[in-house]
C-alpha atoms as a PDB file:
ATOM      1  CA  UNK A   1      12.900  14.878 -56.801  1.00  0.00           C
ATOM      2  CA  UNK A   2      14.189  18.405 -58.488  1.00  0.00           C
ATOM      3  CA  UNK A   3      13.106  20.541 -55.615  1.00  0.00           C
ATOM      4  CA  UNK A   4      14.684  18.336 -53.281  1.00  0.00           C
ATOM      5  CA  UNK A   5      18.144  17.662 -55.530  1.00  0.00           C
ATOM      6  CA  UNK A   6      18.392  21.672 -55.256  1.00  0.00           C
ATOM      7  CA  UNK A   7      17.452  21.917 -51.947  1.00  0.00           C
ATOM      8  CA  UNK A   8      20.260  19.394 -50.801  1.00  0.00           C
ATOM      9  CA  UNK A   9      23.015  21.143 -52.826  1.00  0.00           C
ATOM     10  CA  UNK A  10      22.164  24.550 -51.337  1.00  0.00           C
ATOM     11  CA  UNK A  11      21.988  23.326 -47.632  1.00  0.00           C
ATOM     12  CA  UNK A  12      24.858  21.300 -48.460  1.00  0.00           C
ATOM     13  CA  UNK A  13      26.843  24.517 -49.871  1.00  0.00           C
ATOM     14  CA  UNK A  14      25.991  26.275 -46.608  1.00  0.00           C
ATOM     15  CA  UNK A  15      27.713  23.241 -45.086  1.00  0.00           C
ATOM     16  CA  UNK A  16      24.864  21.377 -43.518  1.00  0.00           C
ATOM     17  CA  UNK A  17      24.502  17.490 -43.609  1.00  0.00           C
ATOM     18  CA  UNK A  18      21.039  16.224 -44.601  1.00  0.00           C
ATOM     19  CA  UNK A  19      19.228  13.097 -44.561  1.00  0.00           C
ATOM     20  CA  UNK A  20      16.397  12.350 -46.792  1.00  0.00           C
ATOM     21  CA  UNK A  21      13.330  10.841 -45.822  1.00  0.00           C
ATOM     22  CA  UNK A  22      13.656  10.428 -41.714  1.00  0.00           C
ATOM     23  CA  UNK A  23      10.869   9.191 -39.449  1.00  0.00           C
ATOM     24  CA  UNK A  24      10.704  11.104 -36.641  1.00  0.00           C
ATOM     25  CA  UNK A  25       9.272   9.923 -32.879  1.00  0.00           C
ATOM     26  CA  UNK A  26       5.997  10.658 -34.349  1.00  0.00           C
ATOM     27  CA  UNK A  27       5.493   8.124 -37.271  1.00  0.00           C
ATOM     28  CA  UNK A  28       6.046  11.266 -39.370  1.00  0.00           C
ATOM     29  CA  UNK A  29       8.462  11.552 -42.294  1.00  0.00           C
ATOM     30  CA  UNK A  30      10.160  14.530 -42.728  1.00  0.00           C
ATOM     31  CA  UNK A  31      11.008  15.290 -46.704  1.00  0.00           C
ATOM     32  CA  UNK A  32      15.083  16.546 -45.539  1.00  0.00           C
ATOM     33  CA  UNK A  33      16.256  17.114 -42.058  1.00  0.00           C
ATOM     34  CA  UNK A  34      19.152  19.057 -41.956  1.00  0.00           C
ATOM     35  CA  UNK A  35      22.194  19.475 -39.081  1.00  0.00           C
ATOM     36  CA  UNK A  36      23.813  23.196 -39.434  1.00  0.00           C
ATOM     37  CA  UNK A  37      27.308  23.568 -38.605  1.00  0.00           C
ATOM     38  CA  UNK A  38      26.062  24.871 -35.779  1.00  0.00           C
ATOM     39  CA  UNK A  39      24.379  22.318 -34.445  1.00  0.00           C
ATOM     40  CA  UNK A  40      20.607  23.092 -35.089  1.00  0.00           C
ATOM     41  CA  UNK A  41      18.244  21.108 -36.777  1.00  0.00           C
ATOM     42  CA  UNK A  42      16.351  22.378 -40.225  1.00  0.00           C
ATOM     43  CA  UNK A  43      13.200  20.105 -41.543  1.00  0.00           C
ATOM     44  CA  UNK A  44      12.374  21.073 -44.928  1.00  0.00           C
ATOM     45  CA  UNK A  45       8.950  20.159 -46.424  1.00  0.00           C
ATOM     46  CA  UNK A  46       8.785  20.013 -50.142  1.00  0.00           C
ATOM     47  CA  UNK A  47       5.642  21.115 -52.051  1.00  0.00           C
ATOM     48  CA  UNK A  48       5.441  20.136 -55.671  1.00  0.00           C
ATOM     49  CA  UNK A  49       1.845  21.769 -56.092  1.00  0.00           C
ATOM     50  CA  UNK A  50      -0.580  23.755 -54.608  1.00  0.00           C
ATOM     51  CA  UNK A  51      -2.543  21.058 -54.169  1.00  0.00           C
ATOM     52  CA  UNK A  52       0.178  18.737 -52.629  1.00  0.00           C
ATOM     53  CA  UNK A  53       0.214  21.688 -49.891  1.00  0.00           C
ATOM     54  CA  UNK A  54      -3.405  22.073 -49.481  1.00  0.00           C
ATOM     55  CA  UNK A  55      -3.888  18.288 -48.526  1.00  0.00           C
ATOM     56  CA  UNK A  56      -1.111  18.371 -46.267  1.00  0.00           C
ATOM     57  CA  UNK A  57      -1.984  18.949 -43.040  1.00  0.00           C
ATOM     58  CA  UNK A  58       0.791  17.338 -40.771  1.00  0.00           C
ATOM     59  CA  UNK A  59       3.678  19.910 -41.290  1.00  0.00           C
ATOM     60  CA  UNK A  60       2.717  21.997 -37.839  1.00  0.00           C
ATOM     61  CA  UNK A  61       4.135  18.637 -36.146  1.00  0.00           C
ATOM     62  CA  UNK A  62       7.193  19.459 -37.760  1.00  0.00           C
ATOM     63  CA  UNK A  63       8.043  22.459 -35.952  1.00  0.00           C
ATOM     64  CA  UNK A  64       7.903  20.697 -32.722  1.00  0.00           C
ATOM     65  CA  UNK A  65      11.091  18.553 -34.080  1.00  0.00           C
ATOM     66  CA  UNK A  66      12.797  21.444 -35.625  1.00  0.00           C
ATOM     67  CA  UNK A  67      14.847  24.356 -34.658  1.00  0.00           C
ATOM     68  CA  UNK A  68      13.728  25.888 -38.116  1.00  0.00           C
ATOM     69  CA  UNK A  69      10.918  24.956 -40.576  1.00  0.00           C
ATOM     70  CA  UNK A  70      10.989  25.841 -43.813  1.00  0.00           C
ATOM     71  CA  UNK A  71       8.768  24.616 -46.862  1.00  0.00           C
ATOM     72  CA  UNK A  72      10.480  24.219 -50.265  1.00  0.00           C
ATOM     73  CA  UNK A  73       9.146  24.172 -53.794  1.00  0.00           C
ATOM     74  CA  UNK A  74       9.655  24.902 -57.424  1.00  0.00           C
ATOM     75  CA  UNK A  75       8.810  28.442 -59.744  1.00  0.00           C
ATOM     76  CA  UNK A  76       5.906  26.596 -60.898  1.00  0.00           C
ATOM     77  CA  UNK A  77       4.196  26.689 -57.481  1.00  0.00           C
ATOM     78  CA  UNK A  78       2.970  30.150 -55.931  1.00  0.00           C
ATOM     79  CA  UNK A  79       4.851  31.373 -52.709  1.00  0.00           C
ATOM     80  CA  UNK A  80       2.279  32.904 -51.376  1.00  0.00           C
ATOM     81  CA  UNK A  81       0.401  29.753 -50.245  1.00  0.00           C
ATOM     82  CA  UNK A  82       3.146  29.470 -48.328  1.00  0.00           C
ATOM     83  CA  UNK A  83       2.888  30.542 -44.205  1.00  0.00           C
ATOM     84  CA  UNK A  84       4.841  33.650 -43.623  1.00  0.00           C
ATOM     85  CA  UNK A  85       5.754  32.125 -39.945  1.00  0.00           C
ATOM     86  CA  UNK A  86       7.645  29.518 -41.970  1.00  0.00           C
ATOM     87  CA  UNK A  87      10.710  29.658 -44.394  1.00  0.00           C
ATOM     88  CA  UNK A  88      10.588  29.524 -47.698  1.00  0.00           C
ATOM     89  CA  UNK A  89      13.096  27.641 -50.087  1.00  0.00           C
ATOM     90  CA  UNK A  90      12.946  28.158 -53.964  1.00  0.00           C
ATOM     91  CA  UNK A  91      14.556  25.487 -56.139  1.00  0.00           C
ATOM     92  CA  UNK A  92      14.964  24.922 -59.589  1.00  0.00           C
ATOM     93  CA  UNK A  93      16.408  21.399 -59.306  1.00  0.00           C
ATOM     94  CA  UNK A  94      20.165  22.346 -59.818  1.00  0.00           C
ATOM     95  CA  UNK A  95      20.306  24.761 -56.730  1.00  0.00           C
ATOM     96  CA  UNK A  96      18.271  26.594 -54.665  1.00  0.00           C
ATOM     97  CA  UNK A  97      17.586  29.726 -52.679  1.00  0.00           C
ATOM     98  CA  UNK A  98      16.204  30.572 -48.922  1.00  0.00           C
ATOM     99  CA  UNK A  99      13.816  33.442 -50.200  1.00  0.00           C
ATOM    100  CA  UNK A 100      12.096  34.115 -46.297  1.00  0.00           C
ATOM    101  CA  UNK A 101      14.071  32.741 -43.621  1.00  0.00           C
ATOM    102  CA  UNK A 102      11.933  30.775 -41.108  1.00  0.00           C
ATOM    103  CA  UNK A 103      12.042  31.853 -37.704  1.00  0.00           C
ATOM    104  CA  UNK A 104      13.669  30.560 -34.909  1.00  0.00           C
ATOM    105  CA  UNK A 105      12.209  28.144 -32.297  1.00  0.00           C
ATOM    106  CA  UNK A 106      14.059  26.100 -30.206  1.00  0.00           C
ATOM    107  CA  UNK A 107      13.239  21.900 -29.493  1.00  0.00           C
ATOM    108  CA  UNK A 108      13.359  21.199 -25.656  1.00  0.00           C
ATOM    109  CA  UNK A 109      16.606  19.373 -24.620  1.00  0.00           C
ATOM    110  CA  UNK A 110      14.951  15.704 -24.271  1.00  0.00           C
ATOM    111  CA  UNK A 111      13.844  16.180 -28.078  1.00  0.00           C
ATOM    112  CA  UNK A 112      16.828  17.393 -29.012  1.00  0.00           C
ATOM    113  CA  UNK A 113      18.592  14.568 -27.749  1.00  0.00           C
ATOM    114  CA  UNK A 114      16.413  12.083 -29.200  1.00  0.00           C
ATOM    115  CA  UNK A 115      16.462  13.511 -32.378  1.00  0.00           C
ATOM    116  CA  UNK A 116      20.115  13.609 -32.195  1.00  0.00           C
ATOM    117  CA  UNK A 117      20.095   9.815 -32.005  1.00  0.00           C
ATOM    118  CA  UNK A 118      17.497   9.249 -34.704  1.00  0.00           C
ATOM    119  CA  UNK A 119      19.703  11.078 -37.593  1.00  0.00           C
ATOM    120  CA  UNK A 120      22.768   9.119 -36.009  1.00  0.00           C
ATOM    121  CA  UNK A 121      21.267   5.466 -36.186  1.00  0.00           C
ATOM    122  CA  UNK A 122      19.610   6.315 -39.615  1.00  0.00           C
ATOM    123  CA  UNK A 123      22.714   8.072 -41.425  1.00  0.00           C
ATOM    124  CA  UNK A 124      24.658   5.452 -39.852  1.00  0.00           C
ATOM    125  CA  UNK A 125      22.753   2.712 -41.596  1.00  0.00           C
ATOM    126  CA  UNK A 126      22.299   4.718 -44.712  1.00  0.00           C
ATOM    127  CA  UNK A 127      26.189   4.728 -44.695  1.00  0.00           C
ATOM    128  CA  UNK A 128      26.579   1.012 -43.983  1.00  0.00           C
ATOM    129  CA  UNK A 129      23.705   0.046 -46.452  1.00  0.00           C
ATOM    130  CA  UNK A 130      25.930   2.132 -49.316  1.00  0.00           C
ATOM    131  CA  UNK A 131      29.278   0.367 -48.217  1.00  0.00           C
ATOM    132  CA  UNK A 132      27.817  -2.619 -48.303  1.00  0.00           C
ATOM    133  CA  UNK A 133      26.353  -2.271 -51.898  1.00  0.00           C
ATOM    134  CA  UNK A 134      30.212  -1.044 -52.987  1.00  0.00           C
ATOM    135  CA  UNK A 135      29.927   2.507 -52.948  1.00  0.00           C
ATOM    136  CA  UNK A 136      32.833   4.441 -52.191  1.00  0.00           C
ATOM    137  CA  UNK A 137      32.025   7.184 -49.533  1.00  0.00           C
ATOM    138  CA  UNK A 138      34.722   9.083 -48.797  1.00  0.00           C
ATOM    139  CA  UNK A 139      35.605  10.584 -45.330  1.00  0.00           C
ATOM    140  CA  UNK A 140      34.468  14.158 -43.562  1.00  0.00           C
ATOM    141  CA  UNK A 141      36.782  16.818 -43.524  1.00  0.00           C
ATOM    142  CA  UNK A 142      38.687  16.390 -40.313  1.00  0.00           C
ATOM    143  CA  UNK A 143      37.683  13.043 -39.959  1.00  0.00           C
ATOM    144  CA  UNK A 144      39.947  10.315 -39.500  1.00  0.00           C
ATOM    145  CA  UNK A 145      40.333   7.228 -41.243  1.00  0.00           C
END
């Protein structure tokens, strides 16, 4: 839960919007998904151990749903188990820092579009779910109330 607290505030600093924990088309869960400003899509897979990422064998899928993939992990954890074709996120729990950008490659426009929807739906029932349960969320920048 560190890697991914620092992880959130960094992407969140850079002025990206992220969502925790979505299920993608595949029955996959990606770790964070994050929408740039500019409209792309990040997934970031976080790696607590060496071992965590030598079991895992599912991330490739997440470069199919991604216009960036980076993995992210703690000091405790070796980066060089880490692909170079990927990015490469260091946290410490209260921030975080890209350390190898991950290289760009661009979803198709049908999964793109689908995609699109999917962080919609869920961060509009994440929203609901937190109004709901009496927590005050206040409003985007620019947004209207």
């Amino acid at each position: 839960m560190l890697v991914r607290r620092g992880v959130q505030r960094l992407l969140m600093d850079m002025g990206a919007h992220v969502l925790p924990e979505l299920s993608l088309a595949t029955g996959r869960r990606a770790d964070l998904v994050a929408l740039t400003r500019h409209g792309d899509i990040w997934i970031i897979e976080i790696k607590s151990s060496i071992e965590d990422f030598r079991v895992d064998r599912k991330w490739p899928d997440y470069r199919l749903h991604s216009d960036r993939f980076f993995f992210a992990t703690h000091p405790g954890v070796p980066a060089e188990i880490f692909p170079e074709e990927c990015g490469f996120i260091l946290s410490d729990g209260y921030g975080a820092e890209i350390l190898r950008d991950a290289p760009e490659h661009r979803m198709a426009a049908a999964t793109r579009k689908a995609l699109m929807l999917r962080i919609a739906r869920a961060g509009a029932s994440r929203l609901l779910a937190a109004e709901l349960a009496g927590v005050s969320v206040p409003a985007l920048e620019g947004e209207s109330e």
